[in-house]
PDB file of N, CA and C in Angstrom:
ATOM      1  N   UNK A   1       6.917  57.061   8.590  1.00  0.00           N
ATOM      2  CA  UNK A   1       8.236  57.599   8.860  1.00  0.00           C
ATOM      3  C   UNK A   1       9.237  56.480   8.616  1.00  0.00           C
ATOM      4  N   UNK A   2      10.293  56.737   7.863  1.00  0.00           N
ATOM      5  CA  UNK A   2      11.313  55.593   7.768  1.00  0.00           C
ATOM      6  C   UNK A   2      12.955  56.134   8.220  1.00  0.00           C
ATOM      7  N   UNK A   3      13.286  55.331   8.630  1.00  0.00           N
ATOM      8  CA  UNK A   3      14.493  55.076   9.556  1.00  0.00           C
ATOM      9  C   UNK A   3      15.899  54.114   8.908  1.00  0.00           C
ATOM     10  N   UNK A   4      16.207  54.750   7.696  1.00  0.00           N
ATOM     11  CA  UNK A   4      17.768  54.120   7.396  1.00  0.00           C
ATOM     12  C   UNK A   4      18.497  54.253   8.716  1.00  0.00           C
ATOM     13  N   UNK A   5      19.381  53.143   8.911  1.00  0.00           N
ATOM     14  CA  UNK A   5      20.335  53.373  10.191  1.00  0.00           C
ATOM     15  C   UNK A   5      21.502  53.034   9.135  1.00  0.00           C
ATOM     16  N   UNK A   6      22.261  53.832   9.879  1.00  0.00           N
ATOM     17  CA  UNK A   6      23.794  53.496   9.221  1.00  0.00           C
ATOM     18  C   UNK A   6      24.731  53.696  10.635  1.00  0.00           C
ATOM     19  N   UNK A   7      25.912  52.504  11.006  1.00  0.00           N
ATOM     20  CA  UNK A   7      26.878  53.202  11.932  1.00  0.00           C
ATOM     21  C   UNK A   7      28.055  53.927  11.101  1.00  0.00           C
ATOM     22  N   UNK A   8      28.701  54.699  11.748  1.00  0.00           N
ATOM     23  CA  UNK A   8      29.549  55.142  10.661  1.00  0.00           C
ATOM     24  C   UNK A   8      30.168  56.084  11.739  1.00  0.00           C
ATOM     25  N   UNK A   9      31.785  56.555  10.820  1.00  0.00           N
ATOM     26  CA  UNK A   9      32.104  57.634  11.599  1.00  0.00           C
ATOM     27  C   UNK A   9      33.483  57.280  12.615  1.00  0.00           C
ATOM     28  N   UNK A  10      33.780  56.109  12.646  1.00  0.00           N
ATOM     29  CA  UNK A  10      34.917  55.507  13.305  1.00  0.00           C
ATOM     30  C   UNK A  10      35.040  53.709  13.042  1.00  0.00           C
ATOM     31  N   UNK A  11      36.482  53.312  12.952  1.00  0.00           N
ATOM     32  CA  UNK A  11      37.003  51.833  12.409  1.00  0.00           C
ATOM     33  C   UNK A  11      36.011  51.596  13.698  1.00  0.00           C
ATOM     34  N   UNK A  12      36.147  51.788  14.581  1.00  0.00           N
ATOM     35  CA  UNK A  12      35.273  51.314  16.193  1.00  0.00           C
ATOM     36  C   UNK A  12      33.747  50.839  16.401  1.00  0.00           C
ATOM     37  N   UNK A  13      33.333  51.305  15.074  1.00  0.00           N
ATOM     38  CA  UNK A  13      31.852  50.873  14.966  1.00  0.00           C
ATOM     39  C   UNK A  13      31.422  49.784  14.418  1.00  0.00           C
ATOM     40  N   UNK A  14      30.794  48.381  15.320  1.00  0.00           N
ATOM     41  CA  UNK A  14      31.207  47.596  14.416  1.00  0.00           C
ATOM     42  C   UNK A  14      29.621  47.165  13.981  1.00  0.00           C
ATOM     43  N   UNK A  15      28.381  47.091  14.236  1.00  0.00           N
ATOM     44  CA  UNK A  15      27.275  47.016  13.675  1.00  0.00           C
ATOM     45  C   UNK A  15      25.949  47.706  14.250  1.00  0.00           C
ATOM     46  N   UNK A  16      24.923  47.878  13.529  1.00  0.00           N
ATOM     47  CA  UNK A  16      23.878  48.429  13.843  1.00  0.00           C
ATOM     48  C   UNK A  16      22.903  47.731  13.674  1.00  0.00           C
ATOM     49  N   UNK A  17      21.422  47.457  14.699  1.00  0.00           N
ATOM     50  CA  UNK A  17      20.178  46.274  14.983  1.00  0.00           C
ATOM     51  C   UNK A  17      19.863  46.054  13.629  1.00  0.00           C
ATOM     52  N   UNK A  18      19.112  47.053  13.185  1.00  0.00           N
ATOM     53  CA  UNK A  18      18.301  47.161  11.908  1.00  0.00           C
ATOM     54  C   UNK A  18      18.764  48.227  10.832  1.00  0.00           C
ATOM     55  N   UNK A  19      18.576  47.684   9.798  1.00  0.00           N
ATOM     56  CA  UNK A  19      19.216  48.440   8.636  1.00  0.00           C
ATOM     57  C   UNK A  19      18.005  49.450   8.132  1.00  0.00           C
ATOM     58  N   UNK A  20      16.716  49.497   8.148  1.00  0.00           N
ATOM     59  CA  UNK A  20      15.510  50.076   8.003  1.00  0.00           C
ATOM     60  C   UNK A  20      14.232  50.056   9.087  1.00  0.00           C
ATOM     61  N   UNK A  21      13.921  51.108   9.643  1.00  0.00           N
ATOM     62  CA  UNK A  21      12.504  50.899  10.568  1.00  0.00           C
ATOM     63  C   UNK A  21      11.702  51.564  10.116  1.00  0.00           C
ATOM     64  N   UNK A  22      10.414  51.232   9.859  1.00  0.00           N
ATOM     65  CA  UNK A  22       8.932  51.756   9.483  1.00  0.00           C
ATOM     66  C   UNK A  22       8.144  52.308  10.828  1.00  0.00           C
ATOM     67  N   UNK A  23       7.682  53.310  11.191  1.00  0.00           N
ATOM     68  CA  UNK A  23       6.874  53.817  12.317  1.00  0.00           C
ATOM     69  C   UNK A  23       5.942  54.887  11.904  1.00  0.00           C
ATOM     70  N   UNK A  24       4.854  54.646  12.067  1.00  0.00           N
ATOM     71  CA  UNK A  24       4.082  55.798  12.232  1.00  0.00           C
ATOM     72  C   UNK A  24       4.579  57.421  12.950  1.00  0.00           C
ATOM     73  N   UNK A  25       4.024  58.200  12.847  1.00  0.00           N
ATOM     74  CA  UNK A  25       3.846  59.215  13.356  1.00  0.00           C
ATOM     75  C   UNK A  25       3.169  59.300  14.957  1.00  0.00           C
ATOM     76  N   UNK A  26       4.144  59.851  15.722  1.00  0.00           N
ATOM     77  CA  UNK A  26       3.358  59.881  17.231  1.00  0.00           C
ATOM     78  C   UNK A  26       3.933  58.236  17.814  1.00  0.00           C
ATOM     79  N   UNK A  27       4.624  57.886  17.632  1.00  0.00           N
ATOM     80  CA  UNK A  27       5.290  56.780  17.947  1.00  0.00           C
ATOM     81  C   UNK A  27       6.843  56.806  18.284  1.00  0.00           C
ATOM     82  N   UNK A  28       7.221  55.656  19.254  1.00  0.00           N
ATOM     83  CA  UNK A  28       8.637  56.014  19.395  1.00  0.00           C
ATOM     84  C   UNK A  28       8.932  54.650  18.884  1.00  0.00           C
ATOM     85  N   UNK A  29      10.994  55.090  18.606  1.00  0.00           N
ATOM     86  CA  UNK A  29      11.582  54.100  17.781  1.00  0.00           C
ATOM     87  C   UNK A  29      13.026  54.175  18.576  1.00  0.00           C
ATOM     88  N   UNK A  30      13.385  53.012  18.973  1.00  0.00           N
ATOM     89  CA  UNK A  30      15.457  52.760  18.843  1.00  0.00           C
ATOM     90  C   UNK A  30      15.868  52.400  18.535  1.00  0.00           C
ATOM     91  N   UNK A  31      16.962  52.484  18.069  1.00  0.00           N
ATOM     92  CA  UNK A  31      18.089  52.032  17.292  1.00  0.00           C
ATOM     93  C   UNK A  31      19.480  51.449  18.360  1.00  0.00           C
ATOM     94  N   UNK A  32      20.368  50.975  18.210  1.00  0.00           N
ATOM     95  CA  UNK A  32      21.100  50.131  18.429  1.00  0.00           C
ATOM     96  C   UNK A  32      22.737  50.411  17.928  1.00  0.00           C
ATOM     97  N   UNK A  33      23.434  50.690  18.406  1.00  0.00           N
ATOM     98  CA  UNK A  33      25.020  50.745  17.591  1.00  0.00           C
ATOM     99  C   UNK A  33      26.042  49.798  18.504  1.00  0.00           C
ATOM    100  N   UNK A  34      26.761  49.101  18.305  1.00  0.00           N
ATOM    101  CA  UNK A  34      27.347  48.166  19.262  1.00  0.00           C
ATOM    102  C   UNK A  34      29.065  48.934  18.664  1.00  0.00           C
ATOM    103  N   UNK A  35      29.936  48.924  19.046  1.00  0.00           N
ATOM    104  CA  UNK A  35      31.231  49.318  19.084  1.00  0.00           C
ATOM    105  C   UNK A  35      32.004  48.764  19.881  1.00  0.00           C
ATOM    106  N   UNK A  36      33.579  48.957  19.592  1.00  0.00           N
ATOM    107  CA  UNK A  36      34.898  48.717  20.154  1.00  0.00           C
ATOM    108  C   UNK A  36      35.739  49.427  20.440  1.00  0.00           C
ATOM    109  N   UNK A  37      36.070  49.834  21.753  1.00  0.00           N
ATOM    110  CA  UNK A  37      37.092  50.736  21.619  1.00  0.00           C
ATOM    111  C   UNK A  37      37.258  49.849  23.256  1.00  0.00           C
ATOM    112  N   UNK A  38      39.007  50.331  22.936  1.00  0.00           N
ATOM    113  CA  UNK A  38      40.210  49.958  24.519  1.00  0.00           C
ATOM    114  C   UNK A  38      40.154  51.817  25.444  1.00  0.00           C
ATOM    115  N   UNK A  39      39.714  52.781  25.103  1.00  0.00           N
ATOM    116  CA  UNK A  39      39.721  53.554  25.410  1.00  0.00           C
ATOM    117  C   UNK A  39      39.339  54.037  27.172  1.00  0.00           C
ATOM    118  N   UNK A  40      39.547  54.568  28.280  1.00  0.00           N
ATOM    119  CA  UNK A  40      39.086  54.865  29.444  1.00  0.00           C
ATOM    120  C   UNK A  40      37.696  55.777  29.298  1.00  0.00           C
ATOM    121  N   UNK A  41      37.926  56.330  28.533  1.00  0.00           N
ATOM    122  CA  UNK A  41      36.913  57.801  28.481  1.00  0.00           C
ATOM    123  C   UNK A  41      36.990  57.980  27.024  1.00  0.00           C
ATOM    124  N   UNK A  42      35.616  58.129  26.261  1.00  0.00           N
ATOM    125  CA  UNK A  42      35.251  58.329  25.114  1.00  0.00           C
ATOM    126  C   UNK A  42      33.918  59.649  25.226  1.00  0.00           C
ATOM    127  N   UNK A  43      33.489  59.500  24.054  1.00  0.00           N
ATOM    128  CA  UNK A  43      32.830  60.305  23.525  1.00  0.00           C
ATOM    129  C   UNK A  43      31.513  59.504  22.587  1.00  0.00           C
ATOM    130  N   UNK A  44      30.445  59.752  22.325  1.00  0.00           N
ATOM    131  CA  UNK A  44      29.647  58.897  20.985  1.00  0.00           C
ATOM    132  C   UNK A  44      28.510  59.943  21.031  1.00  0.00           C
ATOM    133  N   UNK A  45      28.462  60.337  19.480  1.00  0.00           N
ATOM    134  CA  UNK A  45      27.255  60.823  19.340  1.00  0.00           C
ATOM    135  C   UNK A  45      26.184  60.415  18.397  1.00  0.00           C
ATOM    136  N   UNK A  46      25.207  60.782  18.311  1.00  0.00           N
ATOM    137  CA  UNK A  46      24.206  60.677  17.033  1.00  0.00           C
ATOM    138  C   UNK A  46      24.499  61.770  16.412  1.00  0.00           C
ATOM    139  N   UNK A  47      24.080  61.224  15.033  1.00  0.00           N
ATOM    140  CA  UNK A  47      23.577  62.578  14.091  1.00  0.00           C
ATOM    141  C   UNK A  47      22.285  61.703  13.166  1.00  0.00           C
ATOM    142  N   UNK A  48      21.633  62.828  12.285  1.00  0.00           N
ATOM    143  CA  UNK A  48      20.997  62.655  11.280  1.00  0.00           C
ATOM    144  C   UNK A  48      20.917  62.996   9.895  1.00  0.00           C
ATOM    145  N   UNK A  49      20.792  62.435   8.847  1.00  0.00           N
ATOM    146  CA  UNK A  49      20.711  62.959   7.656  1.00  0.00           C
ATOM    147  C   UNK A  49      19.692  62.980   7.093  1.00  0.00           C
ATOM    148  N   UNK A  50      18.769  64.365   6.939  1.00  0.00           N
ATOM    149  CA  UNK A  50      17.798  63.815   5.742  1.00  0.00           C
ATOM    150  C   UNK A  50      17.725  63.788   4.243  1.00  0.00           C
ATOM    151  N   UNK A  51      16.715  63.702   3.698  1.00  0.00           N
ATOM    152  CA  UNK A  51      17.393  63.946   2.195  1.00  0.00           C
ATOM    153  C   UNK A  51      17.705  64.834   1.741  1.00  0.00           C
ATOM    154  N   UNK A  52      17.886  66.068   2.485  1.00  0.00           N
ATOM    155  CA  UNK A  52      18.732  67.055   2.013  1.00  0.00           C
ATOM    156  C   UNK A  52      20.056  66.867   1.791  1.00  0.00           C
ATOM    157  N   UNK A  53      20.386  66.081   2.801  1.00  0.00           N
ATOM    158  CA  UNK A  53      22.372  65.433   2.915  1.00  0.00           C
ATOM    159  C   UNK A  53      23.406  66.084   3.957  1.00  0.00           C
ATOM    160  N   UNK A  54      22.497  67.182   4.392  1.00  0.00           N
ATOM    161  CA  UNK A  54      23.089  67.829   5.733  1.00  0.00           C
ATOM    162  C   UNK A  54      22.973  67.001   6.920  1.00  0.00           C
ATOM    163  N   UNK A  55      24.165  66.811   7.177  1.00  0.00           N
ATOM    164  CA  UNK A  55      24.412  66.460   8.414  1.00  0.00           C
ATOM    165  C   UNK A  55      23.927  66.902   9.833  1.00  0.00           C
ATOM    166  N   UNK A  56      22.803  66.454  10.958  1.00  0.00           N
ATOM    167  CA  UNK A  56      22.932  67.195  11.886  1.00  0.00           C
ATOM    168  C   UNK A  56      22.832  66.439  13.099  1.00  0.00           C
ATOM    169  N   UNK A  57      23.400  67.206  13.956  1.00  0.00           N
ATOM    170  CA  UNK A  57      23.790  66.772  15.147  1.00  0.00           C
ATOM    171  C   UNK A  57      22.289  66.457  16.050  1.00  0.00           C
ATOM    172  N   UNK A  58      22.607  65.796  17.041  1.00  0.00           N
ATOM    173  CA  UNK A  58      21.183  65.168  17.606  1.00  0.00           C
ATOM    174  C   UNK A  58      21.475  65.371  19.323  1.00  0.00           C
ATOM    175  N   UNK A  59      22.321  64.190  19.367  1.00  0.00           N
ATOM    176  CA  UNK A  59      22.994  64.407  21.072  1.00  0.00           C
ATOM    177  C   UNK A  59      24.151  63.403  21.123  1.00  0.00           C
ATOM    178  N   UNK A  60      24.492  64.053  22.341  1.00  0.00           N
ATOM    179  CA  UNK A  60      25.821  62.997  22.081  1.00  0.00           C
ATOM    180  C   UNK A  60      26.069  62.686  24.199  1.00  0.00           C
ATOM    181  N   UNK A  61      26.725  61.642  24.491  1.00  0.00           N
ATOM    182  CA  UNK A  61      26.959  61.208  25.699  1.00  0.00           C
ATOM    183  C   UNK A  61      28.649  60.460  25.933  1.00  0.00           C
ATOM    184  N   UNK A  62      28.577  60.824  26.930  1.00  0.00           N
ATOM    185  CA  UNK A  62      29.807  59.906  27.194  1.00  0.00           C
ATOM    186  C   UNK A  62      30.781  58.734  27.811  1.00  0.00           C
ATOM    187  N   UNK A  63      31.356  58.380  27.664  1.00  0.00           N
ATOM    188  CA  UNK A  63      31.757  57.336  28.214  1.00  0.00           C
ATOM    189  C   UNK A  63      31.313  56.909  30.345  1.00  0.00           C
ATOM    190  N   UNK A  64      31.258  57.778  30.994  1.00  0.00           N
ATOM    191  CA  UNK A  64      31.334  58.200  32.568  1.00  0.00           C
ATOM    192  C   UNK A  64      29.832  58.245  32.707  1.00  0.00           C
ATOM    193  N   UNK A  65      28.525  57.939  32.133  1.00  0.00           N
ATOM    194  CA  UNK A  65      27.255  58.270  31.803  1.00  0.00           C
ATOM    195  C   UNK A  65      26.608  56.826  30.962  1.00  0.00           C
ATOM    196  N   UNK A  66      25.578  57.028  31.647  1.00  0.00           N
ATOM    197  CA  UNK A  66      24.761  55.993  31.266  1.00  0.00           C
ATOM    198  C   UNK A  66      23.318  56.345  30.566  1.00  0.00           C
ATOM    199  N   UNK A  67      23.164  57.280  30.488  1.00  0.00           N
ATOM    200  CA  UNK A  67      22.105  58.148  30.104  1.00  0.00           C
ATOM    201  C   UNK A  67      22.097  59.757  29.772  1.00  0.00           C
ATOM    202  N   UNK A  68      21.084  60.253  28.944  1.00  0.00           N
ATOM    203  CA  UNK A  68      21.279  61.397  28.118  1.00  0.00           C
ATOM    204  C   UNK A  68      20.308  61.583  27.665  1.00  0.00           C
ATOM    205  N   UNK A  69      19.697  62.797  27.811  1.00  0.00           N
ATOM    206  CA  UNK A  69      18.419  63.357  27.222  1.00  0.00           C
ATOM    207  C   UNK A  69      18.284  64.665  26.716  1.00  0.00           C
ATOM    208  N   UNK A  70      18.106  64.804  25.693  1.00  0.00           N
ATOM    209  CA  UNK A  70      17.930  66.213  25.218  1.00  0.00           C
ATOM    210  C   UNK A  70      16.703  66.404  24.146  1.00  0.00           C
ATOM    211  N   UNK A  71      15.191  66.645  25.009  1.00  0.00           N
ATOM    212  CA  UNK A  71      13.992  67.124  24.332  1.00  0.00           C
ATOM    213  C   UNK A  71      13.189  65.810  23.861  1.00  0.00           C
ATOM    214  N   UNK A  72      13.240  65.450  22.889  1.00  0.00           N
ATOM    215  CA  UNK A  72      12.608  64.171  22.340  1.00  0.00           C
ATOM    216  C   UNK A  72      13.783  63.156  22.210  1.00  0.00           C
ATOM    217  N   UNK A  73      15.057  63.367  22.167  1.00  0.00           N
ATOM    218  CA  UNK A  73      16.163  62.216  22.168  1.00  0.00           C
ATOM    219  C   UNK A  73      16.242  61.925  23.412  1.00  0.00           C
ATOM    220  N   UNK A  74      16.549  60.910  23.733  1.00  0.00           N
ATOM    221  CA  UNK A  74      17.258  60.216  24.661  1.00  0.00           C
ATOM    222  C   UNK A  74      18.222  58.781  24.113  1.00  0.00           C
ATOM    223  N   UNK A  75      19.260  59.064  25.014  1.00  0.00           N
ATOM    224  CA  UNK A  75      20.663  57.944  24.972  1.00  0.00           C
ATOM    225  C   UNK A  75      20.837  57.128  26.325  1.00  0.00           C
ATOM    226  N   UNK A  76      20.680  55.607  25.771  1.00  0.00           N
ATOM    227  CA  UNK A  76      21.059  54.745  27.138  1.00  0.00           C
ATOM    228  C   UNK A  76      22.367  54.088  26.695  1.00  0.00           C
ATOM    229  N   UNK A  77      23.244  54.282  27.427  1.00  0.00           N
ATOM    230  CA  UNK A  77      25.280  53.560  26.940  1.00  0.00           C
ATOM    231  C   UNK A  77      25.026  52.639  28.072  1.00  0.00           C
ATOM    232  N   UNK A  78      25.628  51.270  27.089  1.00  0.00           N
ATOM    233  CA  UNK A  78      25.838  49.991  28.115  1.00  0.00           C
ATOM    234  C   UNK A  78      27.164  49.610  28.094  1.00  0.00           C
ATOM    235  N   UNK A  79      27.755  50.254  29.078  1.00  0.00           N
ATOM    236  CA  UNK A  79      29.459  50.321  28.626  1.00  0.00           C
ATOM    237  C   UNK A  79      30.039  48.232  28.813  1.00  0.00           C
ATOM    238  N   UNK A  80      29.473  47.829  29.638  1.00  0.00           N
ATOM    239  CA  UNK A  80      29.920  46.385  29.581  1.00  0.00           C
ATOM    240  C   UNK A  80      29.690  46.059  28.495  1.00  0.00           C
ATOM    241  N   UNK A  81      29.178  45.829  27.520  1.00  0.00           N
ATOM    242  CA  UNK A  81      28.530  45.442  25.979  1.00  0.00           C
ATOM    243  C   UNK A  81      28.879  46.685  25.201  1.00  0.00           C
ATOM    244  N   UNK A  82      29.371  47.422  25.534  1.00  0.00           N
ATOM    245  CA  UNK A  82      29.866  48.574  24.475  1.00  0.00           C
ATOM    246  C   UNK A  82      28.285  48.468  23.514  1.00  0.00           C
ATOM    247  N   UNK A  83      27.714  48.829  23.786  1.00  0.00           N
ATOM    248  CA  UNK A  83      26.545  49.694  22.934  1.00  0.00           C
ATOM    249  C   UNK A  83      25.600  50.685  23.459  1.00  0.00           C
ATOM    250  N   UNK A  84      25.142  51.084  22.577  1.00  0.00           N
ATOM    251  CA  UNK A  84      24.623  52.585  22.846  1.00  0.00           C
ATOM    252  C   UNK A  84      23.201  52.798  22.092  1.00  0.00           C
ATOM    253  N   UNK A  85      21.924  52.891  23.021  1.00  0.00           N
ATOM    254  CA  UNK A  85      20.967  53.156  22.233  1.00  0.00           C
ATOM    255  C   UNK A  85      20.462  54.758  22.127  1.00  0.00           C
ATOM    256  N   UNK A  86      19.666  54.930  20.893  1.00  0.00           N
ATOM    257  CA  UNK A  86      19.004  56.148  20.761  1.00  0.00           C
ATOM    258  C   UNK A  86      17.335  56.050  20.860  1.00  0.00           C
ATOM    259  N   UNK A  87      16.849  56.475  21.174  1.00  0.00           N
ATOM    260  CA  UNK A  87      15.381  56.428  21.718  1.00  0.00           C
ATOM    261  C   UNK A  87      14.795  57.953  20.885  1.00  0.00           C
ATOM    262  N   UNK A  88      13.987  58.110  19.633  1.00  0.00           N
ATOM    263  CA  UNK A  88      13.519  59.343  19.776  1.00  0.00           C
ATOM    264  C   UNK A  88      11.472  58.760  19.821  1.00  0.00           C
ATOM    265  N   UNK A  89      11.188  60.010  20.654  1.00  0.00           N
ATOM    266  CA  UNK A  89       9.491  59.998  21.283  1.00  0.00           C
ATOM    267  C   UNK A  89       8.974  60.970  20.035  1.00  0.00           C
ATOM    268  N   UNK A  90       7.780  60.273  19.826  1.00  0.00           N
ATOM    269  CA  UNK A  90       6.675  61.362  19.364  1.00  0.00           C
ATOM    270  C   UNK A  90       7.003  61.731  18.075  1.00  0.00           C
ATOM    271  N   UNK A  91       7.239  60.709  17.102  1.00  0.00           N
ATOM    272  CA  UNK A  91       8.138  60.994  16.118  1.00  0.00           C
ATOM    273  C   UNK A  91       7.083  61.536  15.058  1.00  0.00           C
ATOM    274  N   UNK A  92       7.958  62.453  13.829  1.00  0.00           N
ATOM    275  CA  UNK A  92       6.976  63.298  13.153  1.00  0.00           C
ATOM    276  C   UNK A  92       7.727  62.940  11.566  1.00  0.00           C
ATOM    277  N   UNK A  93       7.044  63.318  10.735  1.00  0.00           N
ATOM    278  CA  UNK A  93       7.557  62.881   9.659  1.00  0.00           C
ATOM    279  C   UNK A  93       8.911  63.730   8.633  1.00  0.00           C
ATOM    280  N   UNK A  94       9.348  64.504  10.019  1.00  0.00           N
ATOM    281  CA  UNK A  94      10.716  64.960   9.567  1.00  0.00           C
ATOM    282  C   UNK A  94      11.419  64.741  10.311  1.00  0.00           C
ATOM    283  N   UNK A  95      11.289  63.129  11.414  1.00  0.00           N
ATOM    284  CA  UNK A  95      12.208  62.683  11.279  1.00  0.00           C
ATOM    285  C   UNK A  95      12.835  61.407  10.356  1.00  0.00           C
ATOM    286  N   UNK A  96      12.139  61.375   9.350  1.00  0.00           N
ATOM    287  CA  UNK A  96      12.672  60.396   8.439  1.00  0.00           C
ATOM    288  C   UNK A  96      13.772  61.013   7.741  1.00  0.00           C
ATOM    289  N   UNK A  97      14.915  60.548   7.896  1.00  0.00           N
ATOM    290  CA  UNK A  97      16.441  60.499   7.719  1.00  0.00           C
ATOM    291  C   UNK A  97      17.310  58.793   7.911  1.00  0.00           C
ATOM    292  N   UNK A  98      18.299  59.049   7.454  1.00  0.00           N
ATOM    293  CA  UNK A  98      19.185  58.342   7.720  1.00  0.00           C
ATOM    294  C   UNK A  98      20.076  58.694   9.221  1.00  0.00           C
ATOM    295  N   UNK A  99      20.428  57.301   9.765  1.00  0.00           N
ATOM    296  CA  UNK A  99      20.949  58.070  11.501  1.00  0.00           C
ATOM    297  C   UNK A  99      22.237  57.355  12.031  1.00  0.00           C
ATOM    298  N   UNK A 100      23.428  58.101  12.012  1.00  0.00           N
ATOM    299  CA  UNK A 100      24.624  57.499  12.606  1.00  0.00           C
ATOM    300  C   UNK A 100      24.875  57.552  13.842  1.00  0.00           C
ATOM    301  N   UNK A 101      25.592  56.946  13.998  1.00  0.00           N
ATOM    302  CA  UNK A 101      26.325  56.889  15.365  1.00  0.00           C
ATOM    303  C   UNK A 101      27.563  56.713  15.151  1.00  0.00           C
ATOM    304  N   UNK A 102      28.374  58.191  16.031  1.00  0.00           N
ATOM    305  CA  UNK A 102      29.992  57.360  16.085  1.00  0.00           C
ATOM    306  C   UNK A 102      30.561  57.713  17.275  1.00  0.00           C
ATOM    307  N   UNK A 103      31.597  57.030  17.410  1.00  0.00           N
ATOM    308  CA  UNK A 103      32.345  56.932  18.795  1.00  0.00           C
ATOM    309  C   UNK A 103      34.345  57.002  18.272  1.00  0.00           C
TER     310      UNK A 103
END
């Protein structure tokens, strides 16, 4: 399974851990997005692309929250360090896509 990361999606995003991850199948993987914003209350979500080029939505959390789970995703936000991880479990070989994050 391979894992392009891209941040994208707002001037606010300013880097991502790894640019490529390799994982087997039945394995979990996270990713990393670090950002900037002066904001009180935000918004950040994931999405995914596979090589189809459709965009799709994954989960998203918010600023007031430190955590987020929906099925095999999960989101941990470290609002002092402004970053935000994605955690997906049990991974299968459709999830190889490309994966943003924006805020």
């Amino acid at each position: 399974v391979i894992f392009p990361f891209f941040s994208t999606g707002s001037n606010n995003v300013e880097s991502a851990d790894v640019p490529t991850v390799y994982k087997k199948e039945g394995e979990s993987v996270t990713v990393e997005c670090k950002f900037s914003v002066s904001y009180t209350y935000y918004m950040m979500y994931w999405y995914r692309q596979p090589s189809s080029g459709e965009m799709i939505y994954m989960i998203n959390i918010d600023s007031q929250n430190k955590h987020s789970r929906e099925g095999r995703y999960s989101v941990e936000f470290y609002k002092p360090n402004q970053m935000l991880k994605l955690t997906i479990s049990a991974l299968t070989l459709n999830d190889s896509a490309a994966y943003f994050c924006a805020v």
